[in-house]
Protein backbone atom coordinates (compact mmCIF):
# COMPACT_ATOMS: atom_id res chain seq x y z
CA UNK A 1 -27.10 -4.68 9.07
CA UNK A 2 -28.03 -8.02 7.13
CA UNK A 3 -28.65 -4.95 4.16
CA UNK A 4 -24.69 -4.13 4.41
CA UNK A 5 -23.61 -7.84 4.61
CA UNK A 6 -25.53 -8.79 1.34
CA UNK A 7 -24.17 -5.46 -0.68
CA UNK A 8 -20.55 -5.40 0.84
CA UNK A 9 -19.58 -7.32 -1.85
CA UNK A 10 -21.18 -5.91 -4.72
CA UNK A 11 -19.79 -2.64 -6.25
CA UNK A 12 -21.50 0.24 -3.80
CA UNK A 13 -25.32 0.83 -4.65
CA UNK A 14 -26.36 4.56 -6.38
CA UNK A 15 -25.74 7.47 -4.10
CA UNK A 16 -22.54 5.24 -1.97
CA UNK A 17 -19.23 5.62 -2.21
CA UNK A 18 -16.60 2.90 -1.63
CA UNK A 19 -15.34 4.82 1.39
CA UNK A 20 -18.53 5.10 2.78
CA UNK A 21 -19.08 1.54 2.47
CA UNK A 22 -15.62 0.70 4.02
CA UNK A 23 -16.51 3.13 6.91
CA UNK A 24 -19.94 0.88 7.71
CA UNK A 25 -17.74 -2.07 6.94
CA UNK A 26 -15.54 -1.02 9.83
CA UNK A 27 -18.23 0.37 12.06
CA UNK A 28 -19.16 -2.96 11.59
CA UNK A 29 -15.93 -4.59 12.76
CA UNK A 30 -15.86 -2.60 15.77
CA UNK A 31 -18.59 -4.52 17.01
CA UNK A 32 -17.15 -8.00 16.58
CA UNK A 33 -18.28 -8.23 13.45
CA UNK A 34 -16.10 -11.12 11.34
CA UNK A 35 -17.83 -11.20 8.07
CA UNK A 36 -17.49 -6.93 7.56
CA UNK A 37 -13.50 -8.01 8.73
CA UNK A 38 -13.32 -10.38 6.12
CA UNK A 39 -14.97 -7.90 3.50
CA UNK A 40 -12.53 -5.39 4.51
CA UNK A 41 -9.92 -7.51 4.44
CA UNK A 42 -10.35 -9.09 1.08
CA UNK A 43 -10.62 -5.17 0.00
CA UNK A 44 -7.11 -4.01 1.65
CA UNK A 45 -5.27 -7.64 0.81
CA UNK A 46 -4.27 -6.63 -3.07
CA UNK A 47 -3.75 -3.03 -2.24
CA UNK A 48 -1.44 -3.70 0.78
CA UNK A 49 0.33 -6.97 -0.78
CA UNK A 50 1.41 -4.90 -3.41
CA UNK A 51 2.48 -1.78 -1.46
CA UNK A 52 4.53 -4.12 1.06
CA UNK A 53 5.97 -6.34 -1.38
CA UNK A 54 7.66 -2.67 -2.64
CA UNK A 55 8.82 -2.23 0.60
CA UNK A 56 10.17 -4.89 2.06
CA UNK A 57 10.89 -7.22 -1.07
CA UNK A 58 10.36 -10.84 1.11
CA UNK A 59 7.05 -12.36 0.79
CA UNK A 60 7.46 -13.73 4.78
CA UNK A 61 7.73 -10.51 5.78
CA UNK A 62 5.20 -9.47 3.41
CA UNK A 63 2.76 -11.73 4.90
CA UNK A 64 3.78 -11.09 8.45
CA UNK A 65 3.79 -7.19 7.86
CA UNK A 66 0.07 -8.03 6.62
CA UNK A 67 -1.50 -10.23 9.11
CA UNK A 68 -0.28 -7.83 11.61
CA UNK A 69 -2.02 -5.03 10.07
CA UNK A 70 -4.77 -6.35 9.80
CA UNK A 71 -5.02 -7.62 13.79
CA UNK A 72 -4.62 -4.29 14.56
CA UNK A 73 -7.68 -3.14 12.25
CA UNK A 74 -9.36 -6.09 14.22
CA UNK A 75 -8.36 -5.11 17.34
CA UNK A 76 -8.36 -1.32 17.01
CA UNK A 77 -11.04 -0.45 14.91
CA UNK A 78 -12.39 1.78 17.71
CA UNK A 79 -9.40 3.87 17.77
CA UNK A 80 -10.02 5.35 13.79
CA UNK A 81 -11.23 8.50 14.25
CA UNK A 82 -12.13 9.72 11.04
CA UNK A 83 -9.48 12.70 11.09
CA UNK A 84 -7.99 10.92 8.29
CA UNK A 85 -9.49 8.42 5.31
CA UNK A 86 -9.78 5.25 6.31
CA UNK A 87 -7.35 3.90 3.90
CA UNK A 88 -5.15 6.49 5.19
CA UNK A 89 -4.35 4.78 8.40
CA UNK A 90 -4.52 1.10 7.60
CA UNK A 91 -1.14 2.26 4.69
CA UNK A 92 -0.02 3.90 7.80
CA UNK A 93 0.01 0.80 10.03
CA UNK A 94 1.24 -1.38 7.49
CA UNK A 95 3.95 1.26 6.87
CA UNK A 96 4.88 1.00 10.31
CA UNK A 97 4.64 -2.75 10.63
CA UNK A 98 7.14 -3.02 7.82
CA UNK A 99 9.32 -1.03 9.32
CA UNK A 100 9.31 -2.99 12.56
CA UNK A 101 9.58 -6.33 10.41
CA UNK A 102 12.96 -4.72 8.14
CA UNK A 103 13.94 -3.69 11.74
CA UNK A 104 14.21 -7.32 13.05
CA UNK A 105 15.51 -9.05 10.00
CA UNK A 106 19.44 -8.47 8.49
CA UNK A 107 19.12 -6.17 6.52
CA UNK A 108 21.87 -7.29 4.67
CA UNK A 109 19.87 -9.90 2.90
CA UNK A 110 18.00 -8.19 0.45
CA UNK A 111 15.66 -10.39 -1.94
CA UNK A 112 18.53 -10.17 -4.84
CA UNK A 113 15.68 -11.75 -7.10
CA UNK A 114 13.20 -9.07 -6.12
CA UNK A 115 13.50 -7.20 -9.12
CA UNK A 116 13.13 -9.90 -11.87
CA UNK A 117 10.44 -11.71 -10.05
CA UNK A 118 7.25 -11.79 -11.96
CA UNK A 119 3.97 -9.93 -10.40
CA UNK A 120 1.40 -12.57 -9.44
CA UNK A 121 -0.89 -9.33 -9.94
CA UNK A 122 -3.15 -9.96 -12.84
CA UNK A 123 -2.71 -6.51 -15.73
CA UNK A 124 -5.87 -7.79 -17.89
CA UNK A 125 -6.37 -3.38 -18.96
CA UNK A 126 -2.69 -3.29 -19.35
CA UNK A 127 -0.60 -3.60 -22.67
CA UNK A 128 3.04 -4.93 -22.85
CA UNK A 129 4.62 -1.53 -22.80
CA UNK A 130 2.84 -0.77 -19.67
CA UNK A 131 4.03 -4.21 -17.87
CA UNK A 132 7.27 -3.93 -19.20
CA UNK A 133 7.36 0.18 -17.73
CA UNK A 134 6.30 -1.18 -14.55
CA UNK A 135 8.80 -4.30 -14.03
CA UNK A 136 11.67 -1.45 -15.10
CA UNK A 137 10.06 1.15 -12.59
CA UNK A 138 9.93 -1.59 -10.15
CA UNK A 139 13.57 -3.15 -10.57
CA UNK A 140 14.74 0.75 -10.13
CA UNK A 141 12.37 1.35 -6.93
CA UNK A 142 14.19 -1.44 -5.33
CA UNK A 143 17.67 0.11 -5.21
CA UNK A 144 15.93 2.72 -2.81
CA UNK A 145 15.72 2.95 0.95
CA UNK A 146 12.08 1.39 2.44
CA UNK A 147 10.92 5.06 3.27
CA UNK A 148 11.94 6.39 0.00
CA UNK A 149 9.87 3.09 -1.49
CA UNK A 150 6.98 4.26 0.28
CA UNK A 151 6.86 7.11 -1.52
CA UNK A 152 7.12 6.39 -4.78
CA UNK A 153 4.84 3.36 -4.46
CA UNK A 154 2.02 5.85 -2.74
CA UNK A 155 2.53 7.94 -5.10
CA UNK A 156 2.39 6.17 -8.41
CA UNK A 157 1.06 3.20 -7.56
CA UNK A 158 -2.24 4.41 -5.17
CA UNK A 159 -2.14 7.89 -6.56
CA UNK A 160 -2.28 9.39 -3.27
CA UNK A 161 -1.27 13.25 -2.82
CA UNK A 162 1.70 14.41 -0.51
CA UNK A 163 -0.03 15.30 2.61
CA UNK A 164 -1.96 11.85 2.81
CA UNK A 165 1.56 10.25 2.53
CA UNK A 166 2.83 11.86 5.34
CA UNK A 167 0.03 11.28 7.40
CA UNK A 168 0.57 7.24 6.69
CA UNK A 169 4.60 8.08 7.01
CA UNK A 170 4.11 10.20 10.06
CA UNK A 171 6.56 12.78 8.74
CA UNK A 172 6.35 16.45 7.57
CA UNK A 173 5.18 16.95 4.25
CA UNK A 174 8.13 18.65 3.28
CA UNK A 175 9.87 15.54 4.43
CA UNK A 176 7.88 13.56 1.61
CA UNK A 177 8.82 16.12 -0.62
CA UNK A 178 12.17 15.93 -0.13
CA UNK A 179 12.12 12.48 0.11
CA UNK A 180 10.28 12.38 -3.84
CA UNK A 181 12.80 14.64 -5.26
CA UNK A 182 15.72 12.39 -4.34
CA UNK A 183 13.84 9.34 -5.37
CA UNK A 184 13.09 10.41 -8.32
CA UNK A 185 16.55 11.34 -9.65
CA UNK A 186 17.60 7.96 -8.26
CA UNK A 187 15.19 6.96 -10.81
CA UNK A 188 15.69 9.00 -13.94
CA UNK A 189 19.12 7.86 -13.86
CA UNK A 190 18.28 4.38 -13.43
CA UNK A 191 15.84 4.47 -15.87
CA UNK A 192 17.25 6.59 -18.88
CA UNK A 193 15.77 7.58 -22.11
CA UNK A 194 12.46 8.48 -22.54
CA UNK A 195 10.59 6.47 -18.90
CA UNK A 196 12.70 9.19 -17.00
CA UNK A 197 10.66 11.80 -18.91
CA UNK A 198 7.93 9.65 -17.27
CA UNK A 199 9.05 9.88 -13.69
């Protein structure tokens, strides 16, 4: 155990993957662990910051949407039962819990400034084209619905395949499908020129 504690950190040792070492990490938490909770929080935080902050455009609600999550992951951890990845059904939670959070707000007061705000996400690999391609695919993304968000951000952002989306969207995967098509002609008009041949 003390082993796991001093390598969670690092990058996994030869022969581990990093789903194998979230998958200790958690077996971990499900014994009351707090420093494998902390690791696997600090792994999720980026990761799920970014993919709420797509959905629901208001850091409060970010945050909330978050820290919620990841109670449940504290208090739940003994429900996963590996039918899925584990990353798989945290994005589902949050998804859920951002849902519940849009749910309770009024709607009708959508972040206007959402789509010029500057990431606080660091792009050290990326080049300017790429940021600027991003903030345009971004400011685009946000004149969607939440769900059809999700899928676009799951998608592009966390290059996950259709069938693990609709296991975190708990809907068909024809549903995703669907839901990608219209999305993405949203956003090859909104986009235009040659970063719809992108979409």
């Amino acid at each position: 155990m003390s082993d796991l504690r001093s390598r969670a950190g690092a990058p996994p040792q030869r022969g581990r993957t990093p789903r194998e070492l979230e998958l200790e990490l958690l077996q971990l938490v499900v014994r009351g662990d707090r420093t494998a909770f902390e690791q696997l929080y600090r792994l999720y935080h980026p990761r799920l910051t970014r993919f709420l902050m797509n959905l629901v455009h208001r850091p409060p609600l970010v945050e909330e949407a978050l820290d919620d999550t990841m109670m449940v992951v504290w208090e739940r951890a003994d429900t996963f039962n590996g039918a899925s990845k584990l990353s798989t059904w945290i994005f589902a939670i949050a998804f859920r819990k951002a849902m519940k959070a849009l749910r309770r707000q009024d709607l009708a007061l959508e972040d206007e400034a959402a789509s010029s705000r500057v990431s606080d996400d660091p792009l050290p690999d990326e080049d300017l084209a790429r940021a600027r391609t991003r903030g345009l695919l971004l400011a685009a993304m946000a004149e969607l619905s939440p769900t059809h968000r999700a899928v676009v951000d799951l998608t592009y952002f966390h290059e996950m395949g259709y069938r693990e989306i609709a296991e975190i969207l708990e809907c068909p995967v024809d549903t995703v499908k669907t839901r990608m098509f219209h999305a993405r002609r949203h956003l090859k008009r909104a986009l235009g020129g040659e970063l719809a041949d992108w979409i």
